[in-house]
Every structure is written in structure tokens, then in C-alpha cells.
Protein backbone atom coordinates (compact mmCIF):
# COMPACT_ATOMS: atom_id res chain seq x y z
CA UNK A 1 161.92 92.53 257.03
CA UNK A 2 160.88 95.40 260.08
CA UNK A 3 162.58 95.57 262.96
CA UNK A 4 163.22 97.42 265.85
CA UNK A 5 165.57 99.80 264.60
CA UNK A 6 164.73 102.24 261.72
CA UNK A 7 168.90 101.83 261.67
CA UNK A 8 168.31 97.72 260.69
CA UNK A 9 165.25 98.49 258.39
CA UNK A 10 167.54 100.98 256.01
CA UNK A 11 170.53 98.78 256.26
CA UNK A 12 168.02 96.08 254.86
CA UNK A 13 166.72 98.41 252.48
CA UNK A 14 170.15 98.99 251.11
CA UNK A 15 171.54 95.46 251.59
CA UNK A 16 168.40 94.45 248.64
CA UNK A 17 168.45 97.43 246.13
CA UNK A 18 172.06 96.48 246.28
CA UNK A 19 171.70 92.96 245.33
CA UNK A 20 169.18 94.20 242.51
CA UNK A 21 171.84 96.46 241.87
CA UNK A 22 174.15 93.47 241.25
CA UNK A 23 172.26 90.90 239.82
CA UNK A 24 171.42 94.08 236.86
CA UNK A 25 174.97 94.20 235.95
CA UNK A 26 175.27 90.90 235.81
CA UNK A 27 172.69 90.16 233.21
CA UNK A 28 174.46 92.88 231.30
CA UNK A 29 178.01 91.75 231.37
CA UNK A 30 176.37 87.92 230.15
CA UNK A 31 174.63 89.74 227.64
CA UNK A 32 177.65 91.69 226.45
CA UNK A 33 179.74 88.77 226.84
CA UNK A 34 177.13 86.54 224.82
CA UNK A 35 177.16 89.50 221.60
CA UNK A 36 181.40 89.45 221.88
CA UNK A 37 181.46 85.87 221.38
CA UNK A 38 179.06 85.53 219.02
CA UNK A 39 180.46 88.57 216.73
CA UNK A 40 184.00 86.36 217.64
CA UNK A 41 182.77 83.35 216.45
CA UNK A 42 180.98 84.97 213.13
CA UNK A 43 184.06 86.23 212.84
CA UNK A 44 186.02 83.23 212.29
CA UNK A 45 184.68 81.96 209.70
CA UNK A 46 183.88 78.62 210.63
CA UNK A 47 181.24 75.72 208.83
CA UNK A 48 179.20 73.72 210.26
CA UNK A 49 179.82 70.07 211.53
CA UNK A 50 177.48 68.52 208.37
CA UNK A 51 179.57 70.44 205.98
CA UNK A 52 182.98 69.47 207.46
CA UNK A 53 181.71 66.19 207.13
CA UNK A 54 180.30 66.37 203.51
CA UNK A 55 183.89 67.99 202.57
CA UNK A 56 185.39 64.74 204.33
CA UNK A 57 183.68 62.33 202.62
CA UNK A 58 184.39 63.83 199.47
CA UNK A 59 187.97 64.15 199.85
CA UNK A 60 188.43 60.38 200.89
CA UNK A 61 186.24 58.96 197.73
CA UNK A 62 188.31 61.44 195.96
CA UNK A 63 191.83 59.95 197.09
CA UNK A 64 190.85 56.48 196.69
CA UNK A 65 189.35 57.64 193.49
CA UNK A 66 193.25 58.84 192.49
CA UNK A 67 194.65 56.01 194.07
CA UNK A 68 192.51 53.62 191.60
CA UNK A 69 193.49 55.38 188.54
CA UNK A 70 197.07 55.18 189.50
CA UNK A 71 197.01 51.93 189.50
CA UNK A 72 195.38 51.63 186.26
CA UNK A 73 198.08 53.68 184.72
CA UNK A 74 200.81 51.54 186.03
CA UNK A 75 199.38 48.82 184.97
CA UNK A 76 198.26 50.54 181.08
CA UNK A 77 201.88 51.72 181.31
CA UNK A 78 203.57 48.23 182.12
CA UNK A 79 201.65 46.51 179.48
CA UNK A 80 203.26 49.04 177.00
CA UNK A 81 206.11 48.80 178.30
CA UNK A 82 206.81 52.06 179.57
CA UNK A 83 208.46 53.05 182.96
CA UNK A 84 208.11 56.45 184.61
């Protein structure tokens, strides 16, 4: 941008190395932002969706699984004639 004033032209000169200036240490704070969360997040410990899942699953076969053989025993139980 030239203009009349050598005054303008170094204003404008300033007013762009300044947003260069900016838009620098902005990349850098998302990029040191982006590492915290991520070392955060590593952190924690967490699984994976599929895995909660798989765990899920297993868990409700497993209780109706229990729930079956409690029945069975109850009824074993009340054939002998036994009470718990």
C-alpha cells in the first residue's frame, strides 16, 4: 500500500509485521495448547469407545449368565428340599 506520506507507508509497514507478529503466536499457543491436551488426555488413562463397548457386552451376557444359574440353583435346591 504507498501513499503520500512516508508517515502512512511505515505505519502500514508496522500495522502488517504486526499482524504476522500475531498470527505467529497464535499458531504457537494452538500448538502448545494441542501437546497439553493431548499429554492430559494420555494422561487419563482412558479406552477407546470399541473397548468400552466389548467390556459392556461382556458384563451383560455375564449377569444374565449369573442370573440363569441362580435360577437353576433354586430350582436344584427346591427339588432337594433345601432353603437358603
Amino acid at each position: 500500500m504507498q501513499t503520500q506520506s512516508p508517515l502512512f507507508d511505515e505505519i502500514a509497514r508496522l500495522m502488517a509485521d504486526a499482524a504476522g507478529a500475531v498470527d505467529g503466536v497464535r499458531r504457537e499457543a494452538q500448538t502448545v495448547a494441542r501437546s497439553q491436551l493431548q499429554r492430559l488426555i494420555s494422561d487419563m488413562d482412558l479406552v477407546a469407545r470399541e473397548e468400552f463397548e466389548a467390556v459392556r457386552d461382556m458384563a451383560i451376557k455375564a449377569r444374565a449368565e449369573n442370573e440363569r444359574l441362580a435360577a437353576r440353583i433354586a430350582e436344584l435346591e427346591a427339588k432337594l428340599g433345601k432353603t437358603s
